[in-house]
Protein backbone atom coordinates (compact mmCIF):
# COMPACT_ATOMS: atom_id res chain seq x y z
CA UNK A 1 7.46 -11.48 -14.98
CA UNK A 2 4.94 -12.91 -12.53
CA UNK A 3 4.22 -11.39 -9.34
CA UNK A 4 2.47 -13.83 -6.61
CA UNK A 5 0.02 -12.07 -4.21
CA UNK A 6 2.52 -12.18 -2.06
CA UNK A 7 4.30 -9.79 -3.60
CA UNK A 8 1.94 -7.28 -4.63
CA UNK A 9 0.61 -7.12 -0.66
CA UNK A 10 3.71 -7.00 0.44
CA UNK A 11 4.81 -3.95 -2.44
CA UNK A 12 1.25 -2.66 -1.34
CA UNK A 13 2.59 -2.14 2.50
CA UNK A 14 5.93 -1.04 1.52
CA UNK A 15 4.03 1.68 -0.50
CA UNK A 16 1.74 2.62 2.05
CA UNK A 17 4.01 2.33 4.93
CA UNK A 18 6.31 5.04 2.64
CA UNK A 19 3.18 7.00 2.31
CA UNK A 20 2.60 7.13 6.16
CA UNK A 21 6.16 8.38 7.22
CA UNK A 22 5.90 10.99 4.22
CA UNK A 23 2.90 12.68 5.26
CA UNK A 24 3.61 11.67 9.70
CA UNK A 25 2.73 14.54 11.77
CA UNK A 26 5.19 14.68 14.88
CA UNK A 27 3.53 14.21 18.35
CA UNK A 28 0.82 12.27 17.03
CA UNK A 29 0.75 8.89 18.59
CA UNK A 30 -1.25 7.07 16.18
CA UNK A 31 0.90 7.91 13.50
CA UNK A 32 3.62 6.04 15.83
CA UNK A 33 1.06 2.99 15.78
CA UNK A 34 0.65 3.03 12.65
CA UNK A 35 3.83 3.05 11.45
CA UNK A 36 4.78 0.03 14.03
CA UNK A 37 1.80 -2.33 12.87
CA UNK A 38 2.59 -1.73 9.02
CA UNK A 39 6.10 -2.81 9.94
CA UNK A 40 5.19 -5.64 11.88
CA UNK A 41 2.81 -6.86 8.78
CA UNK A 42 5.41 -6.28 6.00
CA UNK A 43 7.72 -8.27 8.16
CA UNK A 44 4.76 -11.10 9.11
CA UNK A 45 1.88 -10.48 6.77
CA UNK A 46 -0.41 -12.63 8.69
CA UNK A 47 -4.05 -11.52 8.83
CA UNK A 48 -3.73 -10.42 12.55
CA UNK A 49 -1.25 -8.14 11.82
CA UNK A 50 -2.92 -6.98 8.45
CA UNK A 51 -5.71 -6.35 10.42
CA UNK A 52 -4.04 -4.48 13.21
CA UNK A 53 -2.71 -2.39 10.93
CA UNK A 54 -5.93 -1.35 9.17
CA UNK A 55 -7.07 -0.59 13.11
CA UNK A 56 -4.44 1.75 13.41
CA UNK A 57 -5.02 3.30 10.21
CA UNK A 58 -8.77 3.54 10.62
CA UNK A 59 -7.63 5.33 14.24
CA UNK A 60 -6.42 8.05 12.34
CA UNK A 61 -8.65 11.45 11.95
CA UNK A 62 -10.30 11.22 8.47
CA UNK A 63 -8.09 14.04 7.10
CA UNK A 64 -5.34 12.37 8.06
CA UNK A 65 -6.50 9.15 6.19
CA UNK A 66 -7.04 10.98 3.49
CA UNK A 67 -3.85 12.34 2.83
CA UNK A 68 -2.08 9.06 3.07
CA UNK A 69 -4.64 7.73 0.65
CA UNK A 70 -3.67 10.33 -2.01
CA UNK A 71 0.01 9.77 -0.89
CA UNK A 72 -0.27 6.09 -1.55
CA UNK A 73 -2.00 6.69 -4.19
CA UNK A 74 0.45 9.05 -5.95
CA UNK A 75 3.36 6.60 -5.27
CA UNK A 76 1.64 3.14 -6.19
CA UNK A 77 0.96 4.87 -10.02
CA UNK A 78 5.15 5.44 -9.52
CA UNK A 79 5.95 2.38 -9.03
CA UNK A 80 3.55 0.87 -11.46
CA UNK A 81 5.12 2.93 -13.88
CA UNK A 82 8.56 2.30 -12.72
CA UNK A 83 8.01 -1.63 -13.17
CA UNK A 84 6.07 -1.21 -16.55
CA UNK A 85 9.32 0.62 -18.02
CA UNK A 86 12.00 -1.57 -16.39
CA UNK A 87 10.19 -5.08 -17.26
CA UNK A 88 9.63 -7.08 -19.88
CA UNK A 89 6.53 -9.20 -20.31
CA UNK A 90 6.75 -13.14 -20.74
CA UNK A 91 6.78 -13.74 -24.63
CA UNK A 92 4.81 -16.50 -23.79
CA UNK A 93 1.67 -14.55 -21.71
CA UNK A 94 -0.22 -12.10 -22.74
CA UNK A 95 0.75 -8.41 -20.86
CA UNK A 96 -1.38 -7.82 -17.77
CA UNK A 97 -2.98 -4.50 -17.07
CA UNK A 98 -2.24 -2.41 -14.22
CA UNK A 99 -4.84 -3.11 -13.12
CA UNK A 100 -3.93 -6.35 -12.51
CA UNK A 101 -1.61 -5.63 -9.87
CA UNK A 102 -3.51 -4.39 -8.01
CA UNK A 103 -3.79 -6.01 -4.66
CA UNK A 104 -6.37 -6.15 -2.23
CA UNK A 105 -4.85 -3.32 0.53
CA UNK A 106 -4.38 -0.95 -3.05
CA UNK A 107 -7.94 -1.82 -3.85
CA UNK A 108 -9.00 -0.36 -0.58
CA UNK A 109 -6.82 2.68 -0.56
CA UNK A 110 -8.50 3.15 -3.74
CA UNK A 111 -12.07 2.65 -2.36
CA UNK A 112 -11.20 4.76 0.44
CA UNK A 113 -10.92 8.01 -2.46
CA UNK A 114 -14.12 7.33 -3.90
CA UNK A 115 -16.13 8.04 -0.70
């Protein structure tokens, strides 16, 4: 199986956007943003709407970021799982490593837990 960049981003925002309604807190309006722009970008993932999405998140109170990071986090290692066990590598290319996946939005949920 071969997954285009398109995909992974657009896994990546489904996983985060999952993330973000799991750990909302009612009556906070950013949350509300946020939730809208990650919508708007899985549906159109231009790089306007990529990047008003990372405004809304980076609107968020640190703690707040935080916990959707390890959310996301959490539920992008499910889902990598998930596909490892329910997919079968090409015969003819060599397995890629989970790494691999990876794309650029998980590589800066990542970077956001190292800090």
């Amino acid at each position: 199986m071969s997954l285009k960049p398109e995909d992974t981003t657009e896994d990546a925002l489904r996983v985060l956007a999952d993330a973000v309604h799991r750990e909302r807190v009612p009556g906070i309006v950013e949350f509300r943003l946020l939730e809208h722009a990650l919508e708007t970008a899985t549906v159109t993932p231009t790089a306007e709407n990529l990047a008003l999405a990372a405004a809304a998140f980076d609107a968020l109170d640190h703690d707040f970021r935080q916990r959707i990071i390890d959310r996301a986090h959490g539920l992008a290692h499910a889902v990598a799982d998930q596909r490892r066990t329910t997919t079968k590598p090409d015969p003819g290319r060599p397995a890629r490593s989970p790494q691999g996946l990876a794309s650029p939005l998980l590589a800066a949920l990542n970077q956001g837990r190292r800090r």
